[in-house]
C-alpha atoms as a PDB file:
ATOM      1  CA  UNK A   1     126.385  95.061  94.350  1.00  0.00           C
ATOM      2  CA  UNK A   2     123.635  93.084  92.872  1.00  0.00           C
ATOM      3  CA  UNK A   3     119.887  93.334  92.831  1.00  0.00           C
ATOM      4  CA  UNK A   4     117.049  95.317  92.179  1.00  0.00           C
ATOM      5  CA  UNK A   5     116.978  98.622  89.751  1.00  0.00           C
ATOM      6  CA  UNK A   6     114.327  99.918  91.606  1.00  0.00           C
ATOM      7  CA  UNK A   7     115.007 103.402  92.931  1.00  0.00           C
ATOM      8  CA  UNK A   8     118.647 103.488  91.615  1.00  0.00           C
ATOM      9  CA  UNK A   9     119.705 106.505  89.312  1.00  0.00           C
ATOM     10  CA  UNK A  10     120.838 105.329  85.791  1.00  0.00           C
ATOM     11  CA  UNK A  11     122.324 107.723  83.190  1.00  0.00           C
ATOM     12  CA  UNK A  12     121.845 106.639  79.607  1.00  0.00           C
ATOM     13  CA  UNK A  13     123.696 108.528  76.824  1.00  0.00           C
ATOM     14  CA  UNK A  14     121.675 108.166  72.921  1.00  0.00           C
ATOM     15  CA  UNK A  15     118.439 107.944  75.433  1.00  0.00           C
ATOM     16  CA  UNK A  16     116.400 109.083  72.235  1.00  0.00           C
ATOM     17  CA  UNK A  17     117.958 106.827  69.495  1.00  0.00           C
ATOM     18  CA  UNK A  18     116.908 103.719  68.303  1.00  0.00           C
ATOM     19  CA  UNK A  19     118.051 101.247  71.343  1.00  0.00           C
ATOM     20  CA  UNK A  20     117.948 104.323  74.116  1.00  0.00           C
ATOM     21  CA  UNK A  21     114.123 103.981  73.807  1.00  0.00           C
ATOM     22  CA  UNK A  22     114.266 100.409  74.523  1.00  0.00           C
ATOM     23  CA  UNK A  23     116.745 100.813  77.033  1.00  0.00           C
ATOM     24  CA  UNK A  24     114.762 103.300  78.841  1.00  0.00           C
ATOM     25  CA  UNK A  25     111.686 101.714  78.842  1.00  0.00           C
ATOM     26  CA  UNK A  26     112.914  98.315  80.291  1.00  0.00           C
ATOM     27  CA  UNK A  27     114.808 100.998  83.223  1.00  0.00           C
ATOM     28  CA  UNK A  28     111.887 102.331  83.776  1.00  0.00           C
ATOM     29  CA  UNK A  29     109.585  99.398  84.037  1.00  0.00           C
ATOM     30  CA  UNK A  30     112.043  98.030  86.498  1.00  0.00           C
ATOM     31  CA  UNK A  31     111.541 101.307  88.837  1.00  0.00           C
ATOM     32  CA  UNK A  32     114.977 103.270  88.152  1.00  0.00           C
ATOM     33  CA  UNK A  33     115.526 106.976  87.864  1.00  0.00           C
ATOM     34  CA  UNK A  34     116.785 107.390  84.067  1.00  0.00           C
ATOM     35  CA  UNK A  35     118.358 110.467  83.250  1.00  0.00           C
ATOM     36  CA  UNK A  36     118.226 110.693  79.416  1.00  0.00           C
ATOM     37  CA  UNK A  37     122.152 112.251  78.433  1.00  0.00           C
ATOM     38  CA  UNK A  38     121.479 113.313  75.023  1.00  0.00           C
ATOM     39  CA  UNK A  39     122.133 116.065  72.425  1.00  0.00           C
ATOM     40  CA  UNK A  40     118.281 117.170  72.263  1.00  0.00           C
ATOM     41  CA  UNK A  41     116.415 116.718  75.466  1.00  0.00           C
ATOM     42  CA  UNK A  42     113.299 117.823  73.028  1.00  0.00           C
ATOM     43  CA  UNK A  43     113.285 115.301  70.579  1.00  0.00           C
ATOM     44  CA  UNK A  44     110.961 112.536  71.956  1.00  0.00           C
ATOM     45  CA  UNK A  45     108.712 113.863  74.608  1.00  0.00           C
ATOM     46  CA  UNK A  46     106.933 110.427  75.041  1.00  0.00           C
ATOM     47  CA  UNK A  47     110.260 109.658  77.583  1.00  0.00           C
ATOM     48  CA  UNK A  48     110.075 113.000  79.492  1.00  0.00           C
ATOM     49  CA  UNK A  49     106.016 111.726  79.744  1.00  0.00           C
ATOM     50  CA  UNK A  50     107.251 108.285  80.827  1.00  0.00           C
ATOM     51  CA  UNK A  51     109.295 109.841  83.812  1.00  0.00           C
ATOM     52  CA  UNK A  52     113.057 110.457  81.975  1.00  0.00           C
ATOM     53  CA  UNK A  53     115.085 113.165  83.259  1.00  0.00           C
ATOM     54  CA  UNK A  54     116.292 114.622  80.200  1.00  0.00           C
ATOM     55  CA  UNK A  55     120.295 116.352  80.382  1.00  0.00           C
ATOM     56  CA  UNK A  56     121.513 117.894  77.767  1.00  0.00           C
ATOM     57  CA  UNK A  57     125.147 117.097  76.654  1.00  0.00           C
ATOM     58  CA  UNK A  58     126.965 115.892  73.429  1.00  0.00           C
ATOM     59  CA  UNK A  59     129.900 113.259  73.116  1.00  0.00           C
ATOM     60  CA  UNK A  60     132.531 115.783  72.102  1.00  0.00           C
ATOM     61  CA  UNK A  61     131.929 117.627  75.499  1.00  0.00           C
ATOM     62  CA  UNK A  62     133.646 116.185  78.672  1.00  0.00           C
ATOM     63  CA  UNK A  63     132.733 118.904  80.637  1.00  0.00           C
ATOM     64  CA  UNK A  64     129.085 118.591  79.708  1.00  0.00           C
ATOM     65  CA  UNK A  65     128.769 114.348  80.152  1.00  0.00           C
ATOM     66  CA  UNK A  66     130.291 114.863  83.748  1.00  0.00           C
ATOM     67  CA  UNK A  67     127.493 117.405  85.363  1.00  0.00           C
ATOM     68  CA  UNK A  68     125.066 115.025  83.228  1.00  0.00           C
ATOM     69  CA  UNK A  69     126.333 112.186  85.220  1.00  0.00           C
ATOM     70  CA  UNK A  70     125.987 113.884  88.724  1.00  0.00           C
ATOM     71  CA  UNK A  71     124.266 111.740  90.900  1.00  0.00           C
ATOM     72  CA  UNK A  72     124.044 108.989  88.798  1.00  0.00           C
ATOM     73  CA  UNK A  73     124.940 105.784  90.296  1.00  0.00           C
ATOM     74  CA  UNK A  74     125.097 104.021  86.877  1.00  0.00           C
ATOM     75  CA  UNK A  75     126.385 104.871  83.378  1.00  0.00           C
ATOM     76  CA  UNK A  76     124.887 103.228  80.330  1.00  0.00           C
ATOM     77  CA  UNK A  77     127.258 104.051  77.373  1.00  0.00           C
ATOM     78  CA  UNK A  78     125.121 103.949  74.687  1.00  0.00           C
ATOM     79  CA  UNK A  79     125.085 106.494  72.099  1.00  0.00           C
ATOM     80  CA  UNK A  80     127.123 105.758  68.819  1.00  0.00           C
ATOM     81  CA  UNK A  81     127.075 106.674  65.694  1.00  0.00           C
ATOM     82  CA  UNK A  82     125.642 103.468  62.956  1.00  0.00           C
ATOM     83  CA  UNK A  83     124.324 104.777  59.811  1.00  0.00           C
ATOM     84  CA  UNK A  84     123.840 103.116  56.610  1.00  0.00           C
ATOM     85  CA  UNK A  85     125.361 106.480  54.487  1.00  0.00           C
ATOM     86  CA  UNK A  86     127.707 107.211  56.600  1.00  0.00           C
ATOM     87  CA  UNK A  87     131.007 105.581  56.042  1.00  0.00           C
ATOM     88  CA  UNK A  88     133.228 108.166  57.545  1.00  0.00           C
ATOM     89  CA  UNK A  89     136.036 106.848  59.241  1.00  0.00           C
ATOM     90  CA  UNK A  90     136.598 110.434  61.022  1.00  0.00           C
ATOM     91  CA  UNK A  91     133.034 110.888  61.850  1.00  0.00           C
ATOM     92  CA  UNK A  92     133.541 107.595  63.538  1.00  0.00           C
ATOM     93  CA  UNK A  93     136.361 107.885  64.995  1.00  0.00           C
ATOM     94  CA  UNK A  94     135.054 111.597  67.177  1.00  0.00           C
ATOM     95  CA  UNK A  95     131.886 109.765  67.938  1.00  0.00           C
ATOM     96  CA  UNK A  96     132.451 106.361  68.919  1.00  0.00           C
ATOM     97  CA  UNK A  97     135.694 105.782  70.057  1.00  0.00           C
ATOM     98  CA  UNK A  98     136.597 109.532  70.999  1.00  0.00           C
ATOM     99  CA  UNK A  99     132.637 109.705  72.469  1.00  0.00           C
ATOM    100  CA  UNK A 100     133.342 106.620  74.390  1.00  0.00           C
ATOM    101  CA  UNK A 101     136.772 108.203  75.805  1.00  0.00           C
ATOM    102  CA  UNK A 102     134.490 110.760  77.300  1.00  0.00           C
ATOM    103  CA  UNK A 103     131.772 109.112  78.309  1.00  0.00           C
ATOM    104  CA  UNK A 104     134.473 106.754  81.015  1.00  0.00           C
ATOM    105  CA  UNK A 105     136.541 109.853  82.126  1.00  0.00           C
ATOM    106  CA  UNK A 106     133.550 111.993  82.863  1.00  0.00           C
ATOM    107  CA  UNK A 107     131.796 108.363  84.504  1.00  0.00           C
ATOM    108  CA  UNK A 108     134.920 108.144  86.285  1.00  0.00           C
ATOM    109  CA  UNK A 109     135.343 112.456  87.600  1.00  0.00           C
ATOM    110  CA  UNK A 110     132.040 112.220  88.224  1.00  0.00           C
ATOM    111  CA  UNK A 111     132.199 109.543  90.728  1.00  0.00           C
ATOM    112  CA  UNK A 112     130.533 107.352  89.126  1.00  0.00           C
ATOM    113  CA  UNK A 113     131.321 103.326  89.941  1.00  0.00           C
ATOM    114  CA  UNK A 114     129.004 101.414  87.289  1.00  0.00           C
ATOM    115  CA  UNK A 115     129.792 101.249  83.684  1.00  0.00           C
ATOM    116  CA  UNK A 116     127.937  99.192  80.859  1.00  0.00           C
ATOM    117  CA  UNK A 117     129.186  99.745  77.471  1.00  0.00           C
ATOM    118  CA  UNK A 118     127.123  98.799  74.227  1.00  0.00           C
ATOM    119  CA  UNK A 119     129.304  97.846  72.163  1.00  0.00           C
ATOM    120  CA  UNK A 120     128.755  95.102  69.024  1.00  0.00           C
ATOM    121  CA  UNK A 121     129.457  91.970  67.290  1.00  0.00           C
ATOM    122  CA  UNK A 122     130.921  94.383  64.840  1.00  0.00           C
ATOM    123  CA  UNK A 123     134.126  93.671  66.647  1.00  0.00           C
ATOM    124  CA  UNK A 124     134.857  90.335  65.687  1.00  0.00           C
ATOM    125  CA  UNK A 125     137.149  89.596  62.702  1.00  0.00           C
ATOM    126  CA  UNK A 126     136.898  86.888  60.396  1.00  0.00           C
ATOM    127  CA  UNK A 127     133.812  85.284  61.528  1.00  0.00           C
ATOM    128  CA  UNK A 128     132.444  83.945  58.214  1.00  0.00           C
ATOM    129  CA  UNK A 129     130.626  80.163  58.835  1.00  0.00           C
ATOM    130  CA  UNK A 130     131.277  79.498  62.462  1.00  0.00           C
ATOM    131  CA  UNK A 131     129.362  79.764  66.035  1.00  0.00           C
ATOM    132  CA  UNK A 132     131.794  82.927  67.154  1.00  0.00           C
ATOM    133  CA  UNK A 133     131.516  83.381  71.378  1.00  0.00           C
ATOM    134  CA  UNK A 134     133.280  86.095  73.272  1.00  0.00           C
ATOM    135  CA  UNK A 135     136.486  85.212  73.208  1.00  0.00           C
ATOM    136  CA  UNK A 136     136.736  85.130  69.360  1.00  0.00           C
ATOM    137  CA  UNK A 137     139.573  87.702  67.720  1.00  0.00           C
ATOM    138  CA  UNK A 138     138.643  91.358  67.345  1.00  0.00           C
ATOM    139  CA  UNK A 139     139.613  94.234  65.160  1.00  0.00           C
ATOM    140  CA  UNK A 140     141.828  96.883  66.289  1.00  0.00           C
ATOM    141  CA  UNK A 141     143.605  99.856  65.403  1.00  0.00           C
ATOM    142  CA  UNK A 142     145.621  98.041  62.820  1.00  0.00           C
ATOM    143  CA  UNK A 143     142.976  96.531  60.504  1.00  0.00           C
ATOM    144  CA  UNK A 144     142.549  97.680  57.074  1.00  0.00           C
ATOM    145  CA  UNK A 145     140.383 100.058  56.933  1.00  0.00           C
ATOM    146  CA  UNK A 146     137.340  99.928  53.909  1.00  0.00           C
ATOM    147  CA  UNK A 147     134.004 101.366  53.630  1.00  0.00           C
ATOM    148  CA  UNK A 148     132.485  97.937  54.855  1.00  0.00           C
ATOM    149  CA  UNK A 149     134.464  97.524  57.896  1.00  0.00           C
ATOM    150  CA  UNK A 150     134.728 101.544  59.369  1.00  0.00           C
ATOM    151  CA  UNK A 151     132.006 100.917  62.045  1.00  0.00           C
ATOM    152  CA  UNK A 152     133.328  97.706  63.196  1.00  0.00           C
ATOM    153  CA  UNK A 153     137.052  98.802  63.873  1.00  0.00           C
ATOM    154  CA  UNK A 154     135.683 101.775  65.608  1.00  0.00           C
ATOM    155  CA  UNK A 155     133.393  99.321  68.097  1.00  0.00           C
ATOM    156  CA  UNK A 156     136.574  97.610  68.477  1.00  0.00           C
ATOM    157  CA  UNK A 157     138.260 100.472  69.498  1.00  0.00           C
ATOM    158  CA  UNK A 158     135.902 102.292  71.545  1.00  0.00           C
ATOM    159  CA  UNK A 159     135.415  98.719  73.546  1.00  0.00           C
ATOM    160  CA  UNK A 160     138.980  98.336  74.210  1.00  0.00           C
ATOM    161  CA  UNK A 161     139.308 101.925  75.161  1.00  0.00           C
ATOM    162  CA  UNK A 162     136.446 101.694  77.325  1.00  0.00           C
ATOM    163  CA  UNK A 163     138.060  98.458  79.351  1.00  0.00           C
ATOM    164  CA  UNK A 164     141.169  99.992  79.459  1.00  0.00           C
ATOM    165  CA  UNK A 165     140.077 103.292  81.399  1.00  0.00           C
ATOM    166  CA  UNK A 166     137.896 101.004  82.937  1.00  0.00           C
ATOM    167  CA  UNK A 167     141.063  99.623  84.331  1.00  0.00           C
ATOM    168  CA  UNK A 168     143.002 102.331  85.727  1.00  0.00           C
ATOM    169  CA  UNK A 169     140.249 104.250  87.262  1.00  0.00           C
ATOM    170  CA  UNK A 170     138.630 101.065  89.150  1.00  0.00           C
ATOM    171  CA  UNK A 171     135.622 101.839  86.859  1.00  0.00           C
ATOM    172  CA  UNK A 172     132.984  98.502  87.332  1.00  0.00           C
ATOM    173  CA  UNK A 173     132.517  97.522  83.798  1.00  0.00           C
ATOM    174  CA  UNK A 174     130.322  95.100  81.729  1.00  0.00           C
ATOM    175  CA  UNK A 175     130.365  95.463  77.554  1.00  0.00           C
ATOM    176  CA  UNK A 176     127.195  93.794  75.920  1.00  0.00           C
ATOM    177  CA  UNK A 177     127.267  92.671  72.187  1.00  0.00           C
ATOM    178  CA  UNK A 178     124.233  93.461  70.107  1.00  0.00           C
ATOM    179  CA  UNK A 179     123.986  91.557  66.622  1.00  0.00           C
ATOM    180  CA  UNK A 180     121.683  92.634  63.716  1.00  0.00           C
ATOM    181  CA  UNK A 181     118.991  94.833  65.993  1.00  0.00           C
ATOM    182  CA  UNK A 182     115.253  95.339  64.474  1.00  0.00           C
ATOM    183  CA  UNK A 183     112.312  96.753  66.251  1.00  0.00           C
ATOM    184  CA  UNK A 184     110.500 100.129  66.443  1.00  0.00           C
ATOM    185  CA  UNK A 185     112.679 103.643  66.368  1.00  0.00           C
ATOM    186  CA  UNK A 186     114.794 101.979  63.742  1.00  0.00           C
ATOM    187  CA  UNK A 187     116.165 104.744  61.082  1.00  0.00           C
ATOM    188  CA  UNK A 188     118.097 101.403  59.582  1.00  0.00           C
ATOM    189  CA  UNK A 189     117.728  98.274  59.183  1.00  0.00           C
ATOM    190  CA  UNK A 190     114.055  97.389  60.549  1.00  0.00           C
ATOM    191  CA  UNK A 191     112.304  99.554  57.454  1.00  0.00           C
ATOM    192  CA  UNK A 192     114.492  97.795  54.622  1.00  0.00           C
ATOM    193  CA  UNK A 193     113.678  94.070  56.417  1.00  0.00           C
ATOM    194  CA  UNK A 194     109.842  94.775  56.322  1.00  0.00           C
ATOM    195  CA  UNK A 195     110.208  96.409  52.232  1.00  0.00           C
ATOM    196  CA  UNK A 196     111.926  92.726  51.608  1.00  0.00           C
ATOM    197  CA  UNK A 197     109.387  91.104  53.189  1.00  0.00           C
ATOM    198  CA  UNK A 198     106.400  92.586  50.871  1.00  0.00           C
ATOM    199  CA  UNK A 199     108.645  91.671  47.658  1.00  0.00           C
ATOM    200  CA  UNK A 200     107.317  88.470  45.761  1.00  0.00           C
ATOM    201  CA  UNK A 201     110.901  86.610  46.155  1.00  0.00           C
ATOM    202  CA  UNK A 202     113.146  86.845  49.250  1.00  0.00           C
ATOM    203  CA  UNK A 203     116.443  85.966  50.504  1.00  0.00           C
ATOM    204  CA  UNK A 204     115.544  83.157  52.752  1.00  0.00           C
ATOM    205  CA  UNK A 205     119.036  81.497  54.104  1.00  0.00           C
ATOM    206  CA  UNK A 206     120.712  84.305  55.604  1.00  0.00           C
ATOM    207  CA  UNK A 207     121.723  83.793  59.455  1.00  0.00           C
ATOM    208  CA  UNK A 208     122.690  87.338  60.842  1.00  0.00           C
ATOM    209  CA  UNK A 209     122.160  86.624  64.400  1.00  0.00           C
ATOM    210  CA  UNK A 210     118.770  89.174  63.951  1.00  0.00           C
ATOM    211  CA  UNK A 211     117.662  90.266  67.557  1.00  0.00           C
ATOM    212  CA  UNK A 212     114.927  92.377  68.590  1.00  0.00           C
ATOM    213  CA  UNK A 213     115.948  95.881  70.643  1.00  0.00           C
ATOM    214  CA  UNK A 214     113.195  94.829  73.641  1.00  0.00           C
ATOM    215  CA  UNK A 215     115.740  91.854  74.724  1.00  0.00           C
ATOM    216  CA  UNK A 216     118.588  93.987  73.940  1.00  0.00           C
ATOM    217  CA  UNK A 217     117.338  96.472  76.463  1.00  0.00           C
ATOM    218  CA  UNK A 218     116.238  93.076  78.901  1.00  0.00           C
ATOM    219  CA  UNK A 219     120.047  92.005  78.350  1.00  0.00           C
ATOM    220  CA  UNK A 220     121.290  95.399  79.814  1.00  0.00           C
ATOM    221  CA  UNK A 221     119.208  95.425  82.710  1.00  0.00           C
ATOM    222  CA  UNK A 222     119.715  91.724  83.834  1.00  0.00           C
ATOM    223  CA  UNK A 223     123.675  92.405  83.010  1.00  0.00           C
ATOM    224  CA  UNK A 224     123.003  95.598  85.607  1.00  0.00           C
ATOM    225  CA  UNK A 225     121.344  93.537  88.049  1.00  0.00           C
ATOM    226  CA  UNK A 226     123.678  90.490  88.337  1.00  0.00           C
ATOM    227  CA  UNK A 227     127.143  92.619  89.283  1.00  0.00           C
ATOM    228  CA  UNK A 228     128.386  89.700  90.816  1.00  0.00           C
ATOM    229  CA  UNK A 229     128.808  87.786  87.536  1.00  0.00           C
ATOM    230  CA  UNK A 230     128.668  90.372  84.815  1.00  0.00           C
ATOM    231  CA  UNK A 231     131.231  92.942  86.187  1.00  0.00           C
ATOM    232  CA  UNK A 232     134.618  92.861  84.081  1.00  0.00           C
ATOM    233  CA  UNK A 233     132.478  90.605  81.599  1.00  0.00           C
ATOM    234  CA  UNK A 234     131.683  90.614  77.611  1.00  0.00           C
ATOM    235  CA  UNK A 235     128.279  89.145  76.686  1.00  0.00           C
ATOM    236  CA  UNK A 236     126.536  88.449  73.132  1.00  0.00           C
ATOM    237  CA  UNK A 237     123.240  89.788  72.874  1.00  0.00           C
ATOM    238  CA  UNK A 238     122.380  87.989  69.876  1.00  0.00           C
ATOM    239  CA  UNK A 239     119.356  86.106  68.776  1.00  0.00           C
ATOM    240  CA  UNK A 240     118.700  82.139  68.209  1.00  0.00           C
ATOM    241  CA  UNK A 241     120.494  82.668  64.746  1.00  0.00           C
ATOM    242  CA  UNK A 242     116.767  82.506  62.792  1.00  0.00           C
ATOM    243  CA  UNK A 243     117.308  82.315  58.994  1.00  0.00           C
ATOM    244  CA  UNK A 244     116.192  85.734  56.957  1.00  0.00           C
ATOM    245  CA  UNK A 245     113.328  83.883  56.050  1.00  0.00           C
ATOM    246  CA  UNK A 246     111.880  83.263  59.174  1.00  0.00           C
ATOM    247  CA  UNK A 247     112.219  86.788  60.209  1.00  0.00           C
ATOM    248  CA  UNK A 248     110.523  88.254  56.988  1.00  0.00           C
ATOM    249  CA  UNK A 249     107.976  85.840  57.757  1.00  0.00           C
ATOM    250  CA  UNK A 250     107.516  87.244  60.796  1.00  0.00           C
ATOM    251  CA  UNK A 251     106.951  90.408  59.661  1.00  0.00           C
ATOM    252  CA  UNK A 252     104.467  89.797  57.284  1.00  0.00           C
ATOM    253  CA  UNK A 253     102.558  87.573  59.972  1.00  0.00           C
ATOM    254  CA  UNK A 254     102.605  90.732  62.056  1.00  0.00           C
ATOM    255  CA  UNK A 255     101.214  92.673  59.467  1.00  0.00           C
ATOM    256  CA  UNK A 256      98.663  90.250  58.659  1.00  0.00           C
ATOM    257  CA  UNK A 257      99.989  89.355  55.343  1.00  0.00           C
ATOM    258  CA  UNK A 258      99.326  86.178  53.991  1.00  0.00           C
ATOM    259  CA  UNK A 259     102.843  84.378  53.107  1.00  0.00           C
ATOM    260  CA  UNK A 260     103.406  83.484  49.660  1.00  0.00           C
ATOM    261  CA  UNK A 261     106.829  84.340  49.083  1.00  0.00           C
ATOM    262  CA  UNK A 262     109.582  82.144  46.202  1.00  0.00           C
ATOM    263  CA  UNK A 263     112.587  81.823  48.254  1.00  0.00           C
ATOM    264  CA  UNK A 264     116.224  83.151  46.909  1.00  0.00           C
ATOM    265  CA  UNK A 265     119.384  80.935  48.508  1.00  0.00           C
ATOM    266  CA  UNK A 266     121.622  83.799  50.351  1.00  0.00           C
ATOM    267  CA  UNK A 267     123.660  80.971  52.452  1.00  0.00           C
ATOM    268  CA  UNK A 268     125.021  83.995  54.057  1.00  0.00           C
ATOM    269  CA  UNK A 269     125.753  82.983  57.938  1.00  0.00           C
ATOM    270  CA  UNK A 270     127.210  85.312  60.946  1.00  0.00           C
ATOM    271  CA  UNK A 271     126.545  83.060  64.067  1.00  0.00           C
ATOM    272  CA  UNK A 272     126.939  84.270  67.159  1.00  0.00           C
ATOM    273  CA  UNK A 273     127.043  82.444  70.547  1.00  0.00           C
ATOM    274  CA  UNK A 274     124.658  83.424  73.212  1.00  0.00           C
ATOM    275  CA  UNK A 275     125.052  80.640  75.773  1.00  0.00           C
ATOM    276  CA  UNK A 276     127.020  82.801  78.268  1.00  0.00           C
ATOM    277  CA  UNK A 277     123.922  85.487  78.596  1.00  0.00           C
ATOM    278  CA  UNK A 278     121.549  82.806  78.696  1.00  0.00           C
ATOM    279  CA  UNK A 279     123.635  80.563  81.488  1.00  0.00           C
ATOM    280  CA  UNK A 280     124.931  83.138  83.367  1.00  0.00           C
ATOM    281  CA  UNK A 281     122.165  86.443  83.082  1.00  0.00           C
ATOM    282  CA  UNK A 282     119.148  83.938  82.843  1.00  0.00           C
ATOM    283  CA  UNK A 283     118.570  86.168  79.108  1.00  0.00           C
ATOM    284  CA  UNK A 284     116.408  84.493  76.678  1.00  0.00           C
ATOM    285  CA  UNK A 285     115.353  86.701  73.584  1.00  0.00           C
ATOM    286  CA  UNK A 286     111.599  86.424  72.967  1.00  0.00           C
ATOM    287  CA  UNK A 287     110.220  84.111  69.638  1.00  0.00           C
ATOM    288  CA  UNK A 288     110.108  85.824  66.790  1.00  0.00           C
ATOM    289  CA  UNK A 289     106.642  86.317  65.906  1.00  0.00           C
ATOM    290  CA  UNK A 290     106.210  87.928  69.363  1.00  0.00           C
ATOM    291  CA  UNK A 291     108.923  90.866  68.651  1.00  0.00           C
ATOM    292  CA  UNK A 292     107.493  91.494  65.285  1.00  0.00           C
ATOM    293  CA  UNK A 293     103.973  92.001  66.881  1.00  0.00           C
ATOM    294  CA  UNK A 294     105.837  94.365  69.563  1.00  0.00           C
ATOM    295  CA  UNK A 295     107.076  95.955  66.435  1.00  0.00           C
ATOM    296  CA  UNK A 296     104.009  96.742  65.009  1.00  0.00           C
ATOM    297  CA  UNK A 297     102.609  97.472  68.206  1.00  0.00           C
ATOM    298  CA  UNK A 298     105.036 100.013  68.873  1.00  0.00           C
ATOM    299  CA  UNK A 299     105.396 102.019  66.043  1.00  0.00           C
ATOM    300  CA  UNK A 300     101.536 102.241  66.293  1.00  0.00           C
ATOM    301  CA  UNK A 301     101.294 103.747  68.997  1.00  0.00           C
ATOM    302  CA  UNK A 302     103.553 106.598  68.882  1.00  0.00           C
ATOM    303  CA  UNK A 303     102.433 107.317  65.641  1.00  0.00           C
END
């Protein structure tokens, strides 16, 4: 099925995180009935104002996810765990690829037919120079395991779990990609980008594939609305590969900041290719300067 969100029930798990809010937000912009699955159905009150149905359920409990998903017609894995000071590889493990387990069996016992998974470009393996599209070599259950690489062997894992129950249980599924994410809600990255950016010398070469959460969240719901193409599909949800620089700039142009900045060569590159969500989901991630201003605008107002 393909078409309009408008009056269809979508279940988002980590509706309160960083990307949820996003996520949400587009949903319910496009006229769908979100039901926020999340661990504390208190914690942002701005979504139950905005018209989420908050359900209260956690990762670890199956039981819990499937009367959350009741009468959903659409599952939006999203809740993970990505944390700067956590390198745990058991803390990942129970959350992302166990959580993800849990979240497709209880999509699946609750009848649910539609599954999109957020997963990452985390889950690509030796990607250091080149343009790296969907099809590039992933991590898996048998790569070495270090501090720097624990998150991106569990989004490995947890996608190729998730296709694999997907499989057997007829599940509908699309996995989306998310590079480097900034915007509002960010715990992470977002707050040390706009520190660098007030510094007098910054890294100005880096290519991280930044994108901004508001065409993350876009991504989803055009990858939700176009079943016909997306279903049984990976897509990158990365941005236009901008250079550190041009991003900090960004920021401070936001902010109103004149920019004066000495520029320190990081020729640092992670490229990822977006032509298959721009050709085949019509996605095209908003200019920089724009999403900065959102930024701002954002964190503003729920200040």
């Amino acid at each position: 099925m393909s078409g309009s969100l408008a009056g269809r029930s979508v279940a988002l798990t980590g509706a309160t995180g960083f990307l949820g809010r996003y996520i949400a937000r587009v949903l319910l912009a496009r006229g769908a009935h979100v039901i926020g699955v999340v661990r504390d159905p208190q914690r942002v009150p701005a979504l139950v104002a905005a018209g989420v149905e908050m359900r209260r359920a956690d990762l670890a409990e199956p039981a819990a996810l499937r009367a959350a998903f009741e009468g959903a017609e659409i599952v939006i894995s999203n809740a993970a765990l990505f944390s700067l000071d956590n390198q745990s590889w058991r803390d990942h493990l129970q959350t992302n690829v166990a959580g993800t387990e849990n979240v497709m069996h209880a999509a699946r016992d609750a009848r649910v037919e539609r599954v999109l998974h957020v997963s990452s470009v985390a889950v690509y393996r030796g990607h250091h120079g080149g343009l790296v599209a969907e099809d590039h070599p992933q991590h898996s259950e048998r790569s070495q395991r270090r501090r720097s690489t624990v998150y991106a062997i569990s989004k490995a894992v947890s996608e190729q779990r998730a296709w694999h129950i997907a499989a057997r249980s007829a599940l509908r599924l699309t996995t989306v990609r998310p590079s480097m994410i900034f915007g509002a809600f960010d715990p992470n990255f977002t707050p040390w980008l706009r520190r660098i950016a007030r510094l007098p010398i910054v890294p100005a070469m880096a290519r991280l594939g930044f994108v901004y959460g508001g065409d993350v969240a876009e991504g989803i719901a055009l990858a939700l609305e176009r079943d016909d193409v997306s279903v049984g599909r990976a897509f990158n949800l990365s941005g236009d590969n901008a250079t550190s620089w041009q991003v900090l700039r960004a920021f401070a142009h936001a902010e109103g900041r004149r920019w004066l900045r000495a520029p320190l060569p990081l020729p640092v590159s992670r490229l990822f290719d977006n032509t298959r969500a721009k050709t085949v989901l019509g996605w095209r991630p908003r200019a920089l300067d724009e999403a900065a201003r959102e930024t701002l605008a954002l964190e503003q107002m729920l200040s």
